[in-house]
PDB file of N, CA and C in Angstrom:
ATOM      1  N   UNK A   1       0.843  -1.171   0.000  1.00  0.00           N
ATOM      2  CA  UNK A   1       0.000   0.000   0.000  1.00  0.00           C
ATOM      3  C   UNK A   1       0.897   1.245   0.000  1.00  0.00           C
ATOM      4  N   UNK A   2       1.116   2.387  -0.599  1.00  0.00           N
ATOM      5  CA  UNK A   2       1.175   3.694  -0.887  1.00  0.00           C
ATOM      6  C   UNK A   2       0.212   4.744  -0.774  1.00  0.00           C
ATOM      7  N   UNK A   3       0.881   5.635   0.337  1.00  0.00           N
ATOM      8  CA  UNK A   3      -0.186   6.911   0.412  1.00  0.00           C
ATOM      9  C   UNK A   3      -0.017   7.590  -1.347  1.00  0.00           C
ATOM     10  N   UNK A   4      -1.600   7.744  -1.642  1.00  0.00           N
ATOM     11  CA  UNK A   4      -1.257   9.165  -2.311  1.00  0.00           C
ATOM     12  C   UNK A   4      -1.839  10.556  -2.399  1.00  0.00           C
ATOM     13  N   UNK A   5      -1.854  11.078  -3.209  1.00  0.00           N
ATOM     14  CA  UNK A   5      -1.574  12.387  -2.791  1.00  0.00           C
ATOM     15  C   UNK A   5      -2.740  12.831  -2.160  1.00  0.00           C
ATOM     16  N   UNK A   6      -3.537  12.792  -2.237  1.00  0.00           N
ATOM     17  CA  UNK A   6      -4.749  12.893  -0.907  1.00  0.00           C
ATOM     18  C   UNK A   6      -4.896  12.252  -0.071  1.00  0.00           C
ATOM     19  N   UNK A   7      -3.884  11.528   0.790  1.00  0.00           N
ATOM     20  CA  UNK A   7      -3.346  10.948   2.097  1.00  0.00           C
ATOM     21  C   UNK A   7      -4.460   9.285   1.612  1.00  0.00           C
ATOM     22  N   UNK A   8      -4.780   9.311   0.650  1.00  0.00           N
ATOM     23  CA  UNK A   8      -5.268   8.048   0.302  1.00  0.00           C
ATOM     24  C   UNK A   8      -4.570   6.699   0.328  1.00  0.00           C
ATOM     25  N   UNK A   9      -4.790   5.533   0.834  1.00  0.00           N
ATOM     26  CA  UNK A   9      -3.944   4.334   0.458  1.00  0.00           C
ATOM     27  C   UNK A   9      -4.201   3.513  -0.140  1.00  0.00           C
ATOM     28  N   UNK A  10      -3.437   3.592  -1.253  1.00  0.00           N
ATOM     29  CA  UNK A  10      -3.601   2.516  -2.943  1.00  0.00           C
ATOM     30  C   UNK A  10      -2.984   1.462  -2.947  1.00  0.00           C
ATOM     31  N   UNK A  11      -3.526   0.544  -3.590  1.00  0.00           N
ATOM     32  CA  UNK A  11      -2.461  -0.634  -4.187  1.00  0.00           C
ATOM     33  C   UNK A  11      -1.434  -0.006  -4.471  1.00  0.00           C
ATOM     34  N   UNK A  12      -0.517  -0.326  -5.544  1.00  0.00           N
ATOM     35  CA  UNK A  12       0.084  -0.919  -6.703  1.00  0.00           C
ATOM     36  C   UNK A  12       0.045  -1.482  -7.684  1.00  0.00           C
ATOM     37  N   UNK A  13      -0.281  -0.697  -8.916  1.00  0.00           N
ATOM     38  CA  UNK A  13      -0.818  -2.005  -9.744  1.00  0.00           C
ATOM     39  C   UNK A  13       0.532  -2.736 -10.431  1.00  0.00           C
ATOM     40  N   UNK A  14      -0.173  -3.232 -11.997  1.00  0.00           N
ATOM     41  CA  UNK A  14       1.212  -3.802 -12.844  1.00  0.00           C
ATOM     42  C   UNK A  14       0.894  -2.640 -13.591  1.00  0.00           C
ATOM     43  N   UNK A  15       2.412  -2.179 -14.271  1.00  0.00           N
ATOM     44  CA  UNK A  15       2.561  -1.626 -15.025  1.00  0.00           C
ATOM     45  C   UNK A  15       1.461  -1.815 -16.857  1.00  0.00           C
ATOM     46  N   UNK A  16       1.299  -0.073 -16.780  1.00  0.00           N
ATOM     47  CA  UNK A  16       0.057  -0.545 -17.773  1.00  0.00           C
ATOM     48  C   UNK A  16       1.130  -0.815 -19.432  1.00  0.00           C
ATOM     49  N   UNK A  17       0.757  -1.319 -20.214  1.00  0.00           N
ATOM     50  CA  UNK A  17       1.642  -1.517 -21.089  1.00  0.00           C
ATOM     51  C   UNK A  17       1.114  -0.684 -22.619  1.00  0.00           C
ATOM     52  N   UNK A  18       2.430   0.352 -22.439  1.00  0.00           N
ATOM     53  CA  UNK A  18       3.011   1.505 -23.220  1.00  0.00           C
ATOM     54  C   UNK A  18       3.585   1.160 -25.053  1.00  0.00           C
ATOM     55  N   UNK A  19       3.485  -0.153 -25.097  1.00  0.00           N
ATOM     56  CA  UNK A  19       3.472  -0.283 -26.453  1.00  0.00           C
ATOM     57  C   UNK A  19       2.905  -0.993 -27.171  1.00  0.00           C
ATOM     58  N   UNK A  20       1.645  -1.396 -26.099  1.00  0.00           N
ATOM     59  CA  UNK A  20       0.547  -1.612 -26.732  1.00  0.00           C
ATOM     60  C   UNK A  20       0.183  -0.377 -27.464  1.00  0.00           C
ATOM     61  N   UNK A  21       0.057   0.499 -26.804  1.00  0.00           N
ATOM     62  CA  UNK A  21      -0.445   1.932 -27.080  1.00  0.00           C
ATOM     63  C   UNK A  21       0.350   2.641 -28.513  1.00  0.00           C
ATOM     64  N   UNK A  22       1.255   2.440 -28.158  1.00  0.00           N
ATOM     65  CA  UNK A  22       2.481   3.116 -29.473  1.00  0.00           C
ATOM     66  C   UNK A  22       2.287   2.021 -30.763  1.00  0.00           C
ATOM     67  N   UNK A  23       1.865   0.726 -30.527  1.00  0.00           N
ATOM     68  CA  UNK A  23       1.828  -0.085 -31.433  1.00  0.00           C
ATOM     69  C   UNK A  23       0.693   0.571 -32.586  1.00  0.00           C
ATOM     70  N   UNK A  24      -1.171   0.747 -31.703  1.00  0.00           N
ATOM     71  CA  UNK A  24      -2.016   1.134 -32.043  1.00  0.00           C
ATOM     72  C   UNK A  24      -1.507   2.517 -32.495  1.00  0.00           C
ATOM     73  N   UNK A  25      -0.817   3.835 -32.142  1.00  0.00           N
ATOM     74  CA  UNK A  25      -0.431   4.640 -32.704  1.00  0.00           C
ATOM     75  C   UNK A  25      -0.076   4.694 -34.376  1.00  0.00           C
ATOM     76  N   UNK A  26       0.776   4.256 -33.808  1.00  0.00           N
ATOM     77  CA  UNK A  26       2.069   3.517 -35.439  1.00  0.00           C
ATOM     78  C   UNK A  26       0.683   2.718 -36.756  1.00  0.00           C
ATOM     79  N   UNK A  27      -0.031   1.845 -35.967  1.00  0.00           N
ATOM     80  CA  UNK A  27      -0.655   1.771 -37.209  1.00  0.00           C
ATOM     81  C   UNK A  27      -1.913   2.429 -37.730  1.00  0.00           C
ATOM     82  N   UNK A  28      -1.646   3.815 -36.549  1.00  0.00           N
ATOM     83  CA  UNK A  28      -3.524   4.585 -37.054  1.00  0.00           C
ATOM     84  C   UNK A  28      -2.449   5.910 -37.924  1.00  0.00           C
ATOM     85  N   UNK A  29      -1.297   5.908 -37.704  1.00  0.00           N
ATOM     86  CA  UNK A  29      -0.653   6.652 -38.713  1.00  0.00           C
ATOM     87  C   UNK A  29      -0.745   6.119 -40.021  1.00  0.00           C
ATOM     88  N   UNK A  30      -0.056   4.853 -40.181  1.00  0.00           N
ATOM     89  CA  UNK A  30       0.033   3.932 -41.006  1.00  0.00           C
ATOM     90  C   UNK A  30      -1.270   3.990 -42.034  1.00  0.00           C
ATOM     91  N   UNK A  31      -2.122   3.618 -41.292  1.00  0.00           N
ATOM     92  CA  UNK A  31      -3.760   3.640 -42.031  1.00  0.00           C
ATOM     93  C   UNK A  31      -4.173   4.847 -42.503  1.00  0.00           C
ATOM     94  N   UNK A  32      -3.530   6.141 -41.586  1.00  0.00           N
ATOM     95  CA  UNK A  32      -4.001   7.625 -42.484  1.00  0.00           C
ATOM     96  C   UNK A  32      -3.109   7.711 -43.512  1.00  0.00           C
ATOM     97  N   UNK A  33      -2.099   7.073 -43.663  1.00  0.00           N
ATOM     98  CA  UNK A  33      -1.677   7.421 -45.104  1.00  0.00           C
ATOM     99  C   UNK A  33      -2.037   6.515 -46.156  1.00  0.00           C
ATOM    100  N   UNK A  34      -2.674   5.461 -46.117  1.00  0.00           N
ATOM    101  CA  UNK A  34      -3.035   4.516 -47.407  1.00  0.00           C
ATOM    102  C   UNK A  34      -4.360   4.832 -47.127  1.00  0.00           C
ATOM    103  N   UNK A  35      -5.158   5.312 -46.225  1.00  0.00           N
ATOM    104  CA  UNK A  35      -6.656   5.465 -46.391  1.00  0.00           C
ATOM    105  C   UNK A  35      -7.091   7.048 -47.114  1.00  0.00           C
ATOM    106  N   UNK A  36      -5.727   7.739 -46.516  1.00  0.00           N
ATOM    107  CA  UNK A  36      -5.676   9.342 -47.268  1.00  0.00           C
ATOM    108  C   UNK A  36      -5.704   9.358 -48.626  1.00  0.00           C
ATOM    109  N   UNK A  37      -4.641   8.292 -48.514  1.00  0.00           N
ATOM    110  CA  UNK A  37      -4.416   8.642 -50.261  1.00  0.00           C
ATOM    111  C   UNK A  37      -5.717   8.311 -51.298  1.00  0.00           C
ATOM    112  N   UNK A  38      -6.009   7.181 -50.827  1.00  0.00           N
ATOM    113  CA  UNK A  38      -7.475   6.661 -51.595  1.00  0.00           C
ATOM    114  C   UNK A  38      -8.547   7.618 -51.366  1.00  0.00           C
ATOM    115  N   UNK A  39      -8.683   8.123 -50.490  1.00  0.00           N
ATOM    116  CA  UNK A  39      -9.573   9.305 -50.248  1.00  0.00           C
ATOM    117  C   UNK A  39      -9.224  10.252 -51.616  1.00  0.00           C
ATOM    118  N   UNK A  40      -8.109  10.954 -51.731  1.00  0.00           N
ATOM    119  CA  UNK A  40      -7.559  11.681 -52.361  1.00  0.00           C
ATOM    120  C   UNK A  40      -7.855  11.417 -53.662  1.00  0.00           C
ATOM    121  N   UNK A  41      -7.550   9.844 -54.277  1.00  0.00           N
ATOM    122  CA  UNK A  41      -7.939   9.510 -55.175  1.00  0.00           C
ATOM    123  C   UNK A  41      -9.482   9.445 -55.889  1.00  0.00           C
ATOM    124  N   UNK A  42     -10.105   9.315 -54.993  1.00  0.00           N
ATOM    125  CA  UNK A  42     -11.881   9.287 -54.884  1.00  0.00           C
ATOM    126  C   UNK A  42     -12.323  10.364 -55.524  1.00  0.00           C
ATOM    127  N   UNK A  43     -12.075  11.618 -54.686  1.00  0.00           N
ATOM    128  CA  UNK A  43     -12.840  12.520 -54.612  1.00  0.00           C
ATOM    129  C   UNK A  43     -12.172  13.673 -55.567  1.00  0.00           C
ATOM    130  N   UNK A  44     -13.118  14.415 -56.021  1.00  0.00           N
ATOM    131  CA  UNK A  44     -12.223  14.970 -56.793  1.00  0.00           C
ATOM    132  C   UNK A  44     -12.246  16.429 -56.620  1.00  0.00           C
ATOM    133  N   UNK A  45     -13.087  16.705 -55.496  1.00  0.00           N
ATOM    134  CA  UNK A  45     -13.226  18.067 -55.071  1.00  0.00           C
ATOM    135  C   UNK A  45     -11.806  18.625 -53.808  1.00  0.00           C
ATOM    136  N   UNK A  46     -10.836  19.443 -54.362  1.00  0.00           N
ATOM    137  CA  UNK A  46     -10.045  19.931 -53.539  1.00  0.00           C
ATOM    138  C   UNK A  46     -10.348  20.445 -51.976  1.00  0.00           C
ATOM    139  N   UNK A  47     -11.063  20.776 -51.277  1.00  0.00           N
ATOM    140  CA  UNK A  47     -11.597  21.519 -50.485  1.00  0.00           C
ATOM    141  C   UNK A  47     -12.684  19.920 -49.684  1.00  0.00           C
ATOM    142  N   UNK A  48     -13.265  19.170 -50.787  1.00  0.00           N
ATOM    143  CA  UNK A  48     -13.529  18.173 -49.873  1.00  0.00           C
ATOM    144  C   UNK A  48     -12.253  16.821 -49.271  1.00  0.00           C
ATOM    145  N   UNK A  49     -11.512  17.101 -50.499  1.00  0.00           N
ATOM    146  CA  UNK A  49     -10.173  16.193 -49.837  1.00  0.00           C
ATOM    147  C   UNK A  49      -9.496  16.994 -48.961  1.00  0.00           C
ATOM    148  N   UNK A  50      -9.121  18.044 -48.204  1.00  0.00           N
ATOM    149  CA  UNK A  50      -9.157  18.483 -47.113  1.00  0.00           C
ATOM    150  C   UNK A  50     -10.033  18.132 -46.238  1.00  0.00           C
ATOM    151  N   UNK A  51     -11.099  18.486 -46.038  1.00  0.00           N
ATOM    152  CA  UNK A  51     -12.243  18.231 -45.441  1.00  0.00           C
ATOM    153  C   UNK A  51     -11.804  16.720 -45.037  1.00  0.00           C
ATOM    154  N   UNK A  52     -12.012  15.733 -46.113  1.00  0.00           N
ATOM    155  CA  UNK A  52     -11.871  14.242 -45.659  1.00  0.00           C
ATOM    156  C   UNK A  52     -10.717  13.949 -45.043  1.00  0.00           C
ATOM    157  N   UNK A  53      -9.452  14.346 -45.057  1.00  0.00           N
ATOM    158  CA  UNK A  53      -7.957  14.369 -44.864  1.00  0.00           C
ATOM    159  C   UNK A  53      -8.151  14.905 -43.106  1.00  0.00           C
ATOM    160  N   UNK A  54      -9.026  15.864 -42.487  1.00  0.00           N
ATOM    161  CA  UNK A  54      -8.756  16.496 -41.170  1.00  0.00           C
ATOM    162  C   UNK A  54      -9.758  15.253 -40.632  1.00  0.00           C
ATOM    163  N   UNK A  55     -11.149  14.800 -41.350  1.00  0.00           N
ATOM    164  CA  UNK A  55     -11.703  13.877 -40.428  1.00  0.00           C
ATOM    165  C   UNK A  55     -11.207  12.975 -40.315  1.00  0.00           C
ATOM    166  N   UNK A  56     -10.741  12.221 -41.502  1.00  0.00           N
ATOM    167  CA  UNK A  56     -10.089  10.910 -41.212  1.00  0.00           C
ATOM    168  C   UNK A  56      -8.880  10.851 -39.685  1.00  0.00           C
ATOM    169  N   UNK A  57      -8.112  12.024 -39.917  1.00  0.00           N
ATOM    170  CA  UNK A  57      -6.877  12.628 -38.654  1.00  0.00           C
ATOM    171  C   UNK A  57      -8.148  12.214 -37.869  1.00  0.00           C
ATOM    172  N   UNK A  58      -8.833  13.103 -36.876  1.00  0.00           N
ATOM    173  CA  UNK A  58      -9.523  13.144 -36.221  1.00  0.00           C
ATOM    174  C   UNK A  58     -10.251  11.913 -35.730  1.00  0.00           C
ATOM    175  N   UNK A  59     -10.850  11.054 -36.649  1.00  0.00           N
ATOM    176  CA  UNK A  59     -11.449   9.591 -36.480  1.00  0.00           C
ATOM    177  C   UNK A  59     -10.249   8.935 -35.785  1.00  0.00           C
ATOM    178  N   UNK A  60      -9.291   8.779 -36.405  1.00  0.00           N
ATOM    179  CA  UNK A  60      -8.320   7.679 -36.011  1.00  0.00           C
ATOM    180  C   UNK A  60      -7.394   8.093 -34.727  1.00  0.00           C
ATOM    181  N   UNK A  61      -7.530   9.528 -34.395  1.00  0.00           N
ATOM    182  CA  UNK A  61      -6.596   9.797 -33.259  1.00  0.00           C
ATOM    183  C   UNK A  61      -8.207   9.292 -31.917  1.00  0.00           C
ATOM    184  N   UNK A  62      -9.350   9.474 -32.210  1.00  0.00           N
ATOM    185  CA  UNK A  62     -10.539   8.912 -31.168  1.00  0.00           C
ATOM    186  C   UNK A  62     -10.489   7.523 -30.812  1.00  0.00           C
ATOM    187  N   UNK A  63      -9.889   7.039 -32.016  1.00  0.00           N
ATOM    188  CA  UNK A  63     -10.554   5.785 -32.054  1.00  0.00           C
ATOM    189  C   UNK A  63      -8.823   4.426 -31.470  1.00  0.00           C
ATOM    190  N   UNK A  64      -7.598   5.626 -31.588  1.00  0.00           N
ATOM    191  CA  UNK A  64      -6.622   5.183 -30.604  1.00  0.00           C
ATOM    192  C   UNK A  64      -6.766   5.481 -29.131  1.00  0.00           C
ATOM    193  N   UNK A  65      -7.463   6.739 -28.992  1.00  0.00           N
ATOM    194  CA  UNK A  65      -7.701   7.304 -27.695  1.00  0.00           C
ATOM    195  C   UNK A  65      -8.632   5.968 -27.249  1.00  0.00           C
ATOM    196  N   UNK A  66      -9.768   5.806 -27.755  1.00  0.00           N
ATOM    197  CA  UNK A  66     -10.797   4.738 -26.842  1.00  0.00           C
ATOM    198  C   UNK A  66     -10.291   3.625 -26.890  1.00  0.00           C
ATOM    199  N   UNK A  67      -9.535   2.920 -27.938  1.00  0.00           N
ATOM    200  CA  UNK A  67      -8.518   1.531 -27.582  1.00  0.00           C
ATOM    201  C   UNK A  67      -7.637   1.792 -26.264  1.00  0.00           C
ATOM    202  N   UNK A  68      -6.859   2.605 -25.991  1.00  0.00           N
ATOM    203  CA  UNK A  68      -6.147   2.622 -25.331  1.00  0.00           C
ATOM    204  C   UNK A  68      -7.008   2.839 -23.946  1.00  0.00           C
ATOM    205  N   UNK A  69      -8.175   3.396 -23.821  1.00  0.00           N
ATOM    206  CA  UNK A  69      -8.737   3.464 -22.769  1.00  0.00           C
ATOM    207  C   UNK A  69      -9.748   2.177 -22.038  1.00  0.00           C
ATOM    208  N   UNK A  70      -9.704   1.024 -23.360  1.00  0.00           N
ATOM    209  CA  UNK A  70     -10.695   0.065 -23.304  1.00  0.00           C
ATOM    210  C   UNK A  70      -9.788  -1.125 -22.562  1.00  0.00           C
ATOM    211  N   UNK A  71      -8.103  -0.852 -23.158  1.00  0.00           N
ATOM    212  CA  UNK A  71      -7.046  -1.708 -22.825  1.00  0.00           C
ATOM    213  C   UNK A  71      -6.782  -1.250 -21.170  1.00  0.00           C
ATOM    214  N   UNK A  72      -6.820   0.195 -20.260  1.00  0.00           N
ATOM    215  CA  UNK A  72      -7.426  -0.010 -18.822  1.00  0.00           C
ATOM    216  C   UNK A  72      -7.911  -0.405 -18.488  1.00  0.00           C
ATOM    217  N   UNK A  73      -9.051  -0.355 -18.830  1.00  0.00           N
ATOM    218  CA  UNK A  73     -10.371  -0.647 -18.049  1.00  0.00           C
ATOM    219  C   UNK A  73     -10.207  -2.267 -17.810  1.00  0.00           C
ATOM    220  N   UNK A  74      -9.690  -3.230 -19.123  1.00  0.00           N
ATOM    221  CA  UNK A  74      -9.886  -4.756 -19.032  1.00  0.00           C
ATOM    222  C   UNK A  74      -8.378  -4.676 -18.093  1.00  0.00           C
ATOM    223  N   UNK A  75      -7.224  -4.245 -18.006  1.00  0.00           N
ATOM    224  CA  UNK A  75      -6.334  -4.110 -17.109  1.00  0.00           C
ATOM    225  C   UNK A  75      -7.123  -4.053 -15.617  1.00  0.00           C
ATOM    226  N   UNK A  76      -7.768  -3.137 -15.390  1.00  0.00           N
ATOM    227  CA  UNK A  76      -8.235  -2.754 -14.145  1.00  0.00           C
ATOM    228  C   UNK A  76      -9.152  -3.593 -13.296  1.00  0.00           C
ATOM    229  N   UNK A  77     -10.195  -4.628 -14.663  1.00  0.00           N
ATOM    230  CA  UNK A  77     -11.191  -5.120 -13.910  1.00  0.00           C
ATOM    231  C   UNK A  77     -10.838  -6.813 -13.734  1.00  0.00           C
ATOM    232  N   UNK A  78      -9.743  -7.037 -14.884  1.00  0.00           N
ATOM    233  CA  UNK A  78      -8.882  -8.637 -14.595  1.00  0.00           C
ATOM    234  C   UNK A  78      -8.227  -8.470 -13.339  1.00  0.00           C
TER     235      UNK A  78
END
């Protein structure tokens, strides 16, 4: 047990694992550039391939954020 910082006393857990996380990173990069490009290829409106280019960013940085938050939670409740 460890006080923390509100004189609280916690476990210890196991270390949460950091490349799980970087793994899922690496390939939501990975996927914005072969899913960009086909986007790019699709569409033929300049201003909507922007448009599609910031959501796609946006989708895939949420959708590492909630993996990585789903990979706690099953950490926390095993």
């Amino acid at each position: 047990m460890t006080e923390a910082l509100l004189g609280r006393n916690e476990m210890v857990g196991s270390r949460y694992p950091m490349w799980v996380d970087r793994v899922i990173f690496i390939l939501a990069i990975v996927g914005f550039v072969f899913l960009n490009q086909y986007m790019w290829d699709q569409i033929s409106s300049t201003w909507m391939q922007w448009m599609a280019s910031v959501g796609l960013a946006i989708l895939l940085l949420i959708m590492t954020e909630v993996s990585g938050r789903m990979i706690q939670m099953l950490r926390v409740n095993s």
